[in-house]
PDB file of N, CA and C in Angstrom:
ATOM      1  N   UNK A   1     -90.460 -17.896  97.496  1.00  0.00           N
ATOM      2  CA  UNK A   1     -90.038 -16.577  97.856  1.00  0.00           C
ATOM      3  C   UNK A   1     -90.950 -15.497  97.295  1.00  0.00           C
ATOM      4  N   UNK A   2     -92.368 -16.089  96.571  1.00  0.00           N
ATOM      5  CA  UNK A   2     -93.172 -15.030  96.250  1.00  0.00           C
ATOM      6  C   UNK A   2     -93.529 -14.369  96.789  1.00  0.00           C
ATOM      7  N   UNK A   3     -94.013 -15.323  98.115  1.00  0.00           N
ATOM      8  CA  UNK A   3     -94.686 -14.081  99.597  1.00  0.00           C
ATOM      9  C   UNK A   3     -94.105 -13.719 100.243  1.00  0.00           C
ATOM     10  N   UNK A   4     -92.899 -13.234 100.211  1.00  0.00           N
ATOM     11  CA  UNK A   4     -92.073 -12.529 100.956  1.00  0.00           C
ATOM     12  C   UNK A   4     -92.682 -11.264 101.553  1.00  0.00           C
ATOM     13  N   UNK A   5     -93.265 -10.497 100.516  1.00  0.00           N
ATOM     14  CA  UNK A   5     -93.950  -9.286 101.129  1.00  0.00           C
ATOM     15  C   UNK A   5     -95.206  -9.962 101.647  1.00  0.00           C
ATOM     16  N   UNK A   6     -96.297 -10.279 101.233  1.00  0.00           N
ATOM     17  CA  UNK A   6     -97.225 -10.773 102.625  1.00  0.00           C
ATOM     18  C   UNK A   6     -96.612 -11.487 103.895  1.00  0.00           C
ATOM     19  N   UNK A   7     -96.244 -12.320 104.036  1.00  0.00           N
ATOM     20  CA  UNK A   7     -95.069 -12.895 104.837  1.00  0.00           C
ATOM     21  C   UNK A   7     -95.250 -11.806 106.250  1.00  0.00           C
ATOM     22  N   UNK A   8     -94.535 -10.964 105.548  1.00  0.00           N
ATOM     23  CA  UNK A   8     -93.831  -9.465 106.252  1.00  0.00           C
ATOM     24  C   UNK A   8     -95.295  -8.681 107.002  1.00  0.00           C
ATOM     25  N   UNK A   9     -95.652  -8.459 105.450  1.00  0.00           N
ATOM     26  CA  UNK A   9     -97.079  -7.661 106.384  1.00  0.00           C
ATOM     27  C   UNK A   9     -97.888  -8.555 107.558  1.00  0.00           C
ATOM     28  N   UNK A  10     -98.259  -9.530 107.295  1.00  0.00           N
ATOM     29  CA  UNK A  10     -99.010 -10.260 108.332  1.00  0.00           C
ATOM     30  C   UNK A  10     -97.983 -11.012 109.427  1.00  0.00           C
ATOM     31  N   UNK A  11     -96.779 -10.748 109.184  1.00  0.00           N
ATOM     32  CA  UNK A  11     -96.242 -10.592 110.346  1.00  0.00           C
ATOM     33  C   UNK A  11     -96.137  -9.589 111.036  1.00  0.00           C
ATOM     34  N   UNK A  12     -95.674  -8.721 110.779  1.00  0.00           N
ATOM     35  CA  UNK A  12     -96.269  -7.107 111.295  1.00  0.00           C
ATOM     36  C   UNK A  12     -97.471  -6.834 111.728  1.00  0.00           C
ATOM     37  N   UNK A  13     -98.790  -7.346 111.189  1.00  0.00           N
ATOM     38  CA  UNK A  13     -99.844  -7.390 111.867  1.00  0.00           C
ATOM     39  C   UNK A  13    -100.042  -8.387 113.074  1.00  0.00           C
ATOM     40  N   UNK A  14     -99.620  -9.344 112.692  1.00  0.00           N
ATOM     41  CA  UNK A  14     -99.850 -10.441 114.260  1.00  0.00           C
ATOM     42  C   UNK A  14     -98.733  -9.087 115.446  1.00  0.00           C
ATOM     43  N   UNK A  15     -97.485  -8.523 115.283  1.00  0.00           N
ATOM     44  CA  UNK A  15     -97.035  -8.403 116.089  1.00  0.00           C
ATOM     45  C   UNK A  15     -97.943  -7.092 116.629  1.00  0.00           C
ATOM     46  N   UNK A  16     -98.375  -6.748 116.033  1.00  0.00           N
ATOM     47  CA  UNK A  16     -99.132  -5.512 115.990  1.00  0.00           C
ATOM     48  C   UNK A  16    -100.004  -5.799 117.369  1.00  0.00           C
ATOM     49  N   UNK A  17    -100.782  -6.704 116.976  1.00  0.00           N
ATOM     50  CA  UNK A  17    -102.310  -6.983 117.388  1.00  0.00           C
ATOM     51  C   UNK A  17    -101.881  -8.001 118.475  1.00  0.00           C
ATOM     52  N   UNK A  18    -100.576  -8.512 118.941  1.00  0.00           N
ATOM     53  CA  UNK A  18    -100.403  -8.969 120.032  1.00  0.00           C
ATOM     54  C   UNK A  18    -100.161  -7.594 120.995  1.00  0.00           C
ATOM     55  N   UNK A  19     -99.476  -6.980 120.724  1.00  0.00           N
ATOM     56  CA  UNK A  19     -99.277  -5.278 121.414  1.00  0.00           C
ATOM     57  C   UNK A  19    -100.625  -5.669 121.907  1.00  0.00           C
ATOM     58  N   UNK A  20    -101.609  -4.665 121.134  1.00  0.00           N
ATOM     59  CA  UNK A  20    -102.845  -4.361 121.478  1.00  0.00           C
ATOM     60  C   UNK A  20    -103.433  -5.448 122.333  1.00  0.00           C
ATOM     61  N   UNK A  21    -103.377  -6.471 122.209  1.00  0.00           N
ATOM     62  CA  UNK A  21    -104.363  -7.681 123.537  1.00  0.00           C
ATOM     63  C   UNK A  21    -103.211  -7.452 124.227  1.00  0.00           C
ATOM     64  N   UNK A  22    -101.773  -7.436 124.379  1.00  0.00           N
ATOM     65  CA  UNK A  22    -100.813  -7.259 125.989  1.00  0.00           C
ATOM     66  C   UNK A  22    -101.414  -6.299 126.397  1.00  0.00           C
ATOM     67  N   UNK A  23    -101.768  -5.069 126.104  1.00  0.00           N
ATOM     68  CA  UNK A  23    -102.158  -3.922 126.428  1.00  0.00           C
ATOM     69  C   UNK A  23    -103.756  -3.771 127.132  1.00  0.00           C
ATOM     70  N   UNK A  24    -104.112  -4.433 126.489  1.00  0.00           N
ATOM     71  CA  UNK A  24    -105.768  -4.302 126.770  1.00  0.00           C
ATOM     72  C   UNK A  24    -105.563  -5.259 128.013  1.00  0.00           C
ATOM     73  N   UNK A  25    -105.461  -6.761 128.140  1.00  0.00           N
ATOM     74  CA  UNK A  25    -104.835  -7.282 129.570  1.00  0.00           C
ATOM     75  C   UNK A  25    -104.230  -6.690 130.270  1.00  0.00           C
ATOM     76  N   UNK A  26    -103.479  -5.569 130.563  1.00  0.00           N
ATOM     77  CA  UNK A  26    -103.387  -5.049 131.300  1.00  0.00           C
ATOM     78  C   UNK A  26    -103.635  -4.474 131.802  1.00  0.00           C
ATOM     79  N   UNK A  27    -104.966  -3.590 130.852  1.00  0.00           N
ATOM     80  CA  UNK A  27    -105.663  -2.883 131.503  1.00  0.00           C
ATOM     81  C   UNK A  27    -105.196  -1.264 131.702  1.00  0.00           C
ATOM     82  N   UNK A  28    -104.467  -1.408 130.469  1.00  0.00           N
ATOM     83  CA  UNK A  28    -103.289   0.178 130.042  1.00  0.00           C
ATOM     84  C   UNK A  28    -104.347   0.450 129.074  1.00  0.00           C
ATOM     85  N   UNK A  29    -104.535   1.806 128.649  1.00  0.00           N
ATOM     86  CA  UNK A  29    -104.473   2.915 127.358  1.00  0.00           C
ATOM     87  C   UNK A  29    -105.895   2.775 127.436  1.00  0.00           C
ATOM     88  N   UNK A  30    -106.358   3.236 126.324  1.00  0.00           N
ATOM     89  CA  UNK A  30    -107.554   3.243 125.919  1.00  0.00           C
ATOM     90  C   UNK A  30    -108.393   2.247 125.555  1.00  0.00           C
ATOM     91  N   UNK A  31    -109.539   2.274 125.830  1.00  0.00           N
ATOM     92  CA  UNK A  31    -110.590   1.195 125.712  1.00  0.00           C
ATOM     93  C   UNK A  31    -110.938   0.982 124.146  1.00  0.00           C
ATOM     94  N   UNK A  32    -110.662  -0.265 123.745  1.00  0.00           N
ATOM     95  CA  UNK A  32    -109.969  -0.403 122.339  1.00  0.00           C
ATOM     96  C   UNK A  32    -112.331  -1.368 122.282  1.00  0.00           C
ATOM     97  N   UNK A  33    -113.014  -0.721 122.631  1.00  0.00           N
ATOM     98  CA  UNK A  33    -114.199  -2.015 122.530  1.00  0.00           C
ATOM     99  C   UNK A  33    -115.188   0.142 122.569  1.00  0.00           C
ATOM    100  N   UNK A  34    -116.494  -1.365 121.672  1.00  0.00           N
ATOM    101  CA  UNK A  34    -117.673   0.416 120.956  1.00  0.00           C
ATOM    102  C   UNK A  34    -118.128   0.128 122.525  1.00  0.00           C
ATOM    103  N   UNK A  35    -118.650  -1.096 123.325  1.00  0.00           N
ATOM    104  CA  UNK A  35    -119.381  -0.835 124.433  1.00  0.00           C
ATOM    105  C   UNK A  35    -118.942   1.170 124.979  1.00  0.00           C
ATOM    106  N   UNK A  36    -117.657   1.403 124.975  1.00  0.00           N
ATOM    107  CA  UNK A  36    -116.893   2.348 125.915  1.00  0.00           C
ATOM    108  C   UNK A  36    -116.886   3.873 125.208  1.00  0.00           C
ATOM    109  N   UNK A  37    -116.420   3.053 123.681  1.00  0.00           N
ATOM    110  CA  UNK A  37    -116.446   4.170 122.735  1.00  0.00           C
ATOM    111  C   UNK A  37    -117.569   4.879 122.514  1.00  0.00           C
ATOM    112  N   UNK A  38    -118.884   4.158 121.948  1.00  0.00           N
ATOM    113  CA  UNK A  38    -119.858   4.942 122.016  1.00  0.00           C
ATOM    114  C   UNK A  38    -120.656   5.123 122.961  1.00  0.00           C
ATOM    115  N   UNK A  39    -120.147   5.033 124.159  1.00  0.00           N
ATOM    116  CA  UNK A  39    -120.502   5.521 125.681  1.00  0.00           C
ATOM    117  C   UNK A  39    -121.122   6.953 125.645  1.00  0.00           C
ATOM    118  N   UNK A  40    -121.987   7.423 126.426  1.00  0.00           N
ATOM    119  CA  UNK A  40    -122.038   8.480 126.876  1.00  0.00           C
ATOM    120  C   UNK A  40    -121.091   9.859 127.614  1.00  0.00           C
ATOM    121  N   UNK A  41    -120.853  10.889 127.774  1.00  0.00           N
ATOM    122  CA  UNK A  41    -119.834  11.213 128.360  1.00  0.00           C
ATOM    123  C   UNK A  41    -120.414  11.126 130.011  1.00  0.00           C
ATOM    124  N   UNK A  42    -121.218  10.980 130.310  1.00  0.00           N
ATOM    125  CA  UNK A  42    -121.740  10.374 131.300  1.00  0.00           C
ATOM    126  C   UNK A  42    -121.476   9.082 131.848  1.00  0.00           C
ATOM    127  N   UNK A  43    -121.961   8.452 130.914  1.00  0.00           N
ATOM    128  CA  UNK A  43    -121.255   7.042 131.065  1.00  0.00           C
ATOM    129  C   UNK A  43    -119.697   6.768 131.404  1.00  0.00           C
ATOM    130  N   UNK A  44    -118.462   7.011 130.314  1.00  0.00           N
ATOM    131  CA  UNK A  44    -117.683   7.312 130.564  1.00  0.00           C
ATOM    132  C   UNK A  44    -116.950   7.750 132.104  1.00  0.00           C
ATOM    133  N   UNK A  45    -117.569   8.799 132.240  1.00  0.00           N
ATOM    134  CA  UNK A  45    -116.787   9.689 133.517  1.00  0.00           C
ATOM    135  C   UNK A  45    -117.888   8.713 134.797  1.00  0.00           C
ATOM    136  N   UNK A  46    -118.564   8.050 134.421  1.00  0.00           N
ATOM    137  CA  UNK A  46    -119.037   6.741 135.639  1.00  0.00           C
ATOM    138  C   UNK A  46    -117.832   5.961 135.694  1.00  0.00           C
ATOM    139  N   UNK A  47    -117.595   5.244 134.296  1.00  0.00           N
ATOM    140  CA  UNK A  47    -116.759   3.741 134.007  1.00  0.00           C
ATOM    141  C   UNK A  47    -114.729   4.250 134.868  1.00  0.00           C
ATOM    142  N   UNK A  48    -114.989   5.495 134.058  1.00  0.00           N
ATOM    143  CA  UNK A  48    -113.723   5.852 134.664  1.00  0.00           C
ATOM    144  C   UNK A  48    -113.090   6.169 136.315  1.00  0.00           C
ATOM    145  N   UNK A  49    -114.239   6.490 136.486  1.00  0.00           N
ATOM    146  CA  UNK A  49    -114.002   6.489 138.356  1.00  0.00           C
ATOM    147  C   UNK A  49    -114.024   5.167 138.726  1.00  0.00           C
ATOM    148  N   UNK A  50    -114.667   4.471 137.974  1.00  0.00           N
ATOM    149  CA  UNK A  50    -114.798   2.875 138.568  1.00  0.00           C
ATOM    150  C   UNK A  50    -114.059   1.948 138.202  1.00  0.00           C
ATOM    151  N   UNK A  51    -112.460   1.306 138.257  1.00  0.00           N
ATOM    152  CA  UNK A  51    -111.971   0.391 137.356  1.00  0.00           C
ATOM    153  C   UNK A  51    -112.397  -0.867 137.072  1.00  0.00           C
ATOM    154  N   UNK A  52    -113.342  -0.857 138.540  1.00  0.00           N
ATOM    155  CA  UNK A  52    -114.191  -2.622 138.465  1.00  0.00           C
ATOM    156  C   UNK A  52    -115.018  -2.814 136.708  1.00  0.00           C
ATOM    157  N   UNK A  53    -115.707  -1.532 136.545  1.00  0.00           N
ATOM    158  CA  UNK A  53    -116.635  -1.004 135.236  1.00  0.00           C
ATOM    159  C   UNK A  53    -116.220  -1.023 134.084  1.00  0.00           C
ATOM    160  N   UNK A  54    -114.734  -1.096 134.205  1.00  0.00           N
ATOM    161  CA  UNK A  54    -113.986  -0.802 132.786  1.00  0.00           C
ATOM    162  C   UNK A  54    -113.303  -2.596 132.401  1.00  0.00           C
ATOM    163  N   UNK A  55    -113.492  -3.447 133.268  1.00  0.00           N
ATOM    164  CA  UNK A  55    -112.669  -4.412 133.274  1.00  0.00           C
ATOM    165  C   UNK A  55    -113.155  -5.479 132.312  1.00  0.00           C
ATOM    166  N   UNK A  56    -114.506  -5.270 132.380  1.00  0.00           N
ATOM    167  CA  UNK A  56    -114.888  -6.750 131.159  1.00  0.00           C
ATOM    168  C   UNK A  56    -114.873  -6.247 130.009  1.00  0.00           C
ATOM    169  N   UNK A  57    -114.255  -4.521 129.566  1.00  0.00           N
ATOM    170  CA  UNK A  57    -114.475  -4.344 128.733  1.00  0.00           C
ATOM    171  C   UNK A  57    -112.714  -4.550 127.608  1.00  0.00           C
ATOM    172  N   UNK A  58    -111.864  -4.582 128.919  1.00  0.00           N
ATOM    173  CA  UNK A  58    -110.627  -4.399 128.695  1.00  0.00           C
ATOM    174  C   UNK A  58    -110.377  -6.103 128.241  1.00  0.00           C
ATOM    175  N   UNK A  59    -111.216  -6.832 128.637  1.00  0.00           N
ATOM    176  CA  UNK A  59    -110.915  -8.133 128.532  1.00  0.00           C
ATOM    177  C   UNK A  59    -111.568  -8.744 127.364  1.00  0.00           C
ATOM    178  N   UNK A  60    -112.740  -8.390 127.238  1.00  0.00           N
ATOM    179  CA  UNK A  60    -113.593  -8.519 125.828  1.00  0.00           C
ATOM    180  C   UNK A  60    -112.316  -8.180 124.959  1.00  0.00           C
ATOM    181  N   UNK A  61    -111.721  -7.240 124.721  1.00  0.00           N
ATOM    182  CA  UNK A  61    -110.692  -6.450 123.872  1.00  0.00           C
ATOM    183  C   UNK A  61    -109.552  -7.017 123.905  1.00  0.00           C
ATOM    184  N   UNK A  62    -109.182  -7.861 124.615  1.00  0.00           N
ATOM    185  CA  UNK A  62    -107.837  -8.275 125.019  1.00  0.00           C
ATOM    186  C   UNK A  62    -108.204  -9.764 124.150  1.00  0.00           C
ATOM    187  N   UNK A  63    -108.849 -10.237 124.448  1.00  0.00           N
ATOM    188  CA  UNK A  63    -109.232 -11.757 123.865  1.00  0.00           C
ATOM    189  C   UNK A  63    -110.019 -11.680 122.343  1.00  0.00           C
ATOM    190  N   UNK A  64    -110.578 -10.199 121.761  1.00  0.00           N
ATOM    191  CA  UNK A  64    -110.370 -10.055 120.559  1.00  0.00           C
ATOM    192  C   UNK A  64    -109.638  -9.525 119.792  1.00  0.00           C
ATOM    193  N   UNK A  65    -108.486  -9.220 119.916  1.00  0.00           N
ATOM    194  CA  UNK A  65    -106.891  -8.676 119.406  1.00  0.00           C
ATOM    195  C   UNK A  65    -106.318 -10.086 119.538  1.00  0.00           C
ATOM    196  N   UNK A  66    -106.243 -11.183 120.539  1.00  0.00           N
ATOM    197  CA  UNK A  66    -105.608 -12.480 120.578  1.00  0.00           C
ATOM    198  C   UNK A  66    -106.120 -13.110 119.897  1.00  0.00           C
ATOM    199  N   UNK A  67    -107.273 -13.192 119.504  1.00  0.00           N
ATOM    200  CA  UNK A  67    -107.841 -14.265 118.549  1.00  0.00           C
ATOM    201  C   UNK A  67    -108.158 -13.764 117.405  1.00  0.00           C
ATOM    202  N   UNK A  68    -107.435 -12.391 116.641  1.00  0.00           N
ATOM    203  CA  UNK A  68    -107.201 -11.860 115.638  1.00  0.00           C
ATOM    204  C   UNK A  68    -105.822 -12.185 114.922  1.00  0.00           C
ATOM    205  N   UNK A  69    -104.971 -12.283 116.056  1.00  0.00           N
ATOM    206  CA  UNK A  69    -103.888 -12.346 115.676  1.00  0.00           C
ATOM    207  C   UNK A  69    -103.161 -14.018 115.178  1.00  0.00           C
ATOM    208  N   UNK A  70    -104.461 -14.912 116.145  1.00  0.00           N
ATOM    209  CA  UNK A  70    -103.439 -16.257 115.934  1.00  0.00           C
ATOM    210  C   UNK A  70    -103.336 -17.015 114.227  1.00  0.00           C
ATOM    211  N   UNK A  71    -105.037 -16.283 113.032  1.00  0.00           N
ATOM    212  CA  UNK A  71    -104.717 -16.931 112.085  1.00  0.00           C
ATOM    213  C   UNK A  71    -103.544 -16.026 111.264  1.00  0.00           C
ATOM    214  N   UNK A  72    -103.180 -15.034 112.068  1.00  0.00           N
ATOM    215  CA  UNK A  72    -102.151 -14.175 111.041  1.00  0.00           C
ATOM    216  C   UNK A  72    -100.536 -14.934 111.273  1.00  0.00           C
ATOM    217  N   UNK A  73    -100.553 -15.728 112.255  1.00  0.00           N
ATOM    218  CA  UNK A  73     -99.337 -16.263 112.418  1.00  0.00           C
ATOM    219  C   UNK A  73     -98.773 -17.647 111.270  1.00  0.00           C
ATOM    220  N   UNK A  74     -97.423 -17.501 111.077  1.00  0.00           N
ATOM    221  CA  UNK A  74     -97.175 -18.682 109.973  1.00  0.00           C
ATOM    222  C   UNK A  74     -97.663 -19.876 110.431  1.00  0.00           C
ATOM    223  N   UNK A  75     -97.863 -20.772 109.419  1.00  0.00           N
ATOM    224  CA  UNK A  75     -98.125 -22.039 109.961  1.00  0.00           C
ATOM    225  C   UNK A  75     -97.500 -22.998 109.226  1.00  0.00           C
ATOM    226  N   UNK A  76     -96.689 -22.697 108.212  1.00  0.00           N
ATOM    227  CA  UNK A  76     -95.792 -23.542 107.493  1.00  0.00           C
ATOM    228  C   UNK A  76     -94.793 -24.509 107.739  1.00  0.00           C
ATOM    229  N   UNK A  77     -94.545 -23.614 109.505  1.00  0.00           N
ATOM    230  CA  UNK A  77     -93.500 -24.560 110.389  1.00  0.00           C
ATOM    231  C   UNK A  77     -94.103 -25.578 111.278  1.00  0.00           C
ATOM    232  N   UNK A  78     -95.463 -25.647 111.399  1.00  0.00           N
ATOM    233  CA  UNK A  78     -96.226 -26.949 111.903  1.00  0.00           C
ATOM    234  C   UNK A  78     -96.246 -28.088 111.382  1.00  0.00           C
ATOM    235  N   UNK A  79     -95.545 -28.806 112.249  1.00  0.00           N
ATOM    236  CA  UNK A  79     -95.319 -30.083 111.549  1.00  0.00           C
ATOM    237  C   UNK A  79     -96.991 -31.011 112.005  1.00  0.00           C
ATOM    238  N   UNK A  80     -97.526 -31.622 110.886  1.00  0.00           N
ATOM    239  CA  UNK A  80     -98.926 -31.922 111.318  1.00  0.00           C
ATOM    240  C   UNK A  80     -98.597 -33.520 110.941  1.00  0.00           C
TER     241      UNK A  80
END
């Protein structure tokens, strides 16, 4: 019962960081990847008229929030 508080926090973070990859797969909110961020505002107002442009970036992002999150999950209940 020592780690009760880590426990907690890195459960809170996995649930966290599953949000963020549901989100980015879907292709909702903001472009969570630097390709977009440190875009040009040029660039940008291209990617944004274009959703085809924005899509590998939403997915890059989506599959690194998922594979952030899976070593934060318990593993104590795996029976090996």
């Amino acid at each position: 019962m020592m780690y009760t508080g880590a426990g907690i926090f890195f459960a809170i973070a996995a649930i966290i960081l599953f949000f963020l990859s549901f989100i980015q797969f879907r292709e909702r909110g903001f472009i969570l990847n630097n390709a977009y961020i440190w875009a040009s505002k040029k660039e940008r107002k291209e990617m944004d008229a274009n959703q085809e442009a924005k899509r590998p970036h939403y997915r890059q992002s989506g599959y690194t929030f998922c594979f952030l999150e899976f070593p934060l999950q318990p593993t104590r209940y795996i029976a090996f």
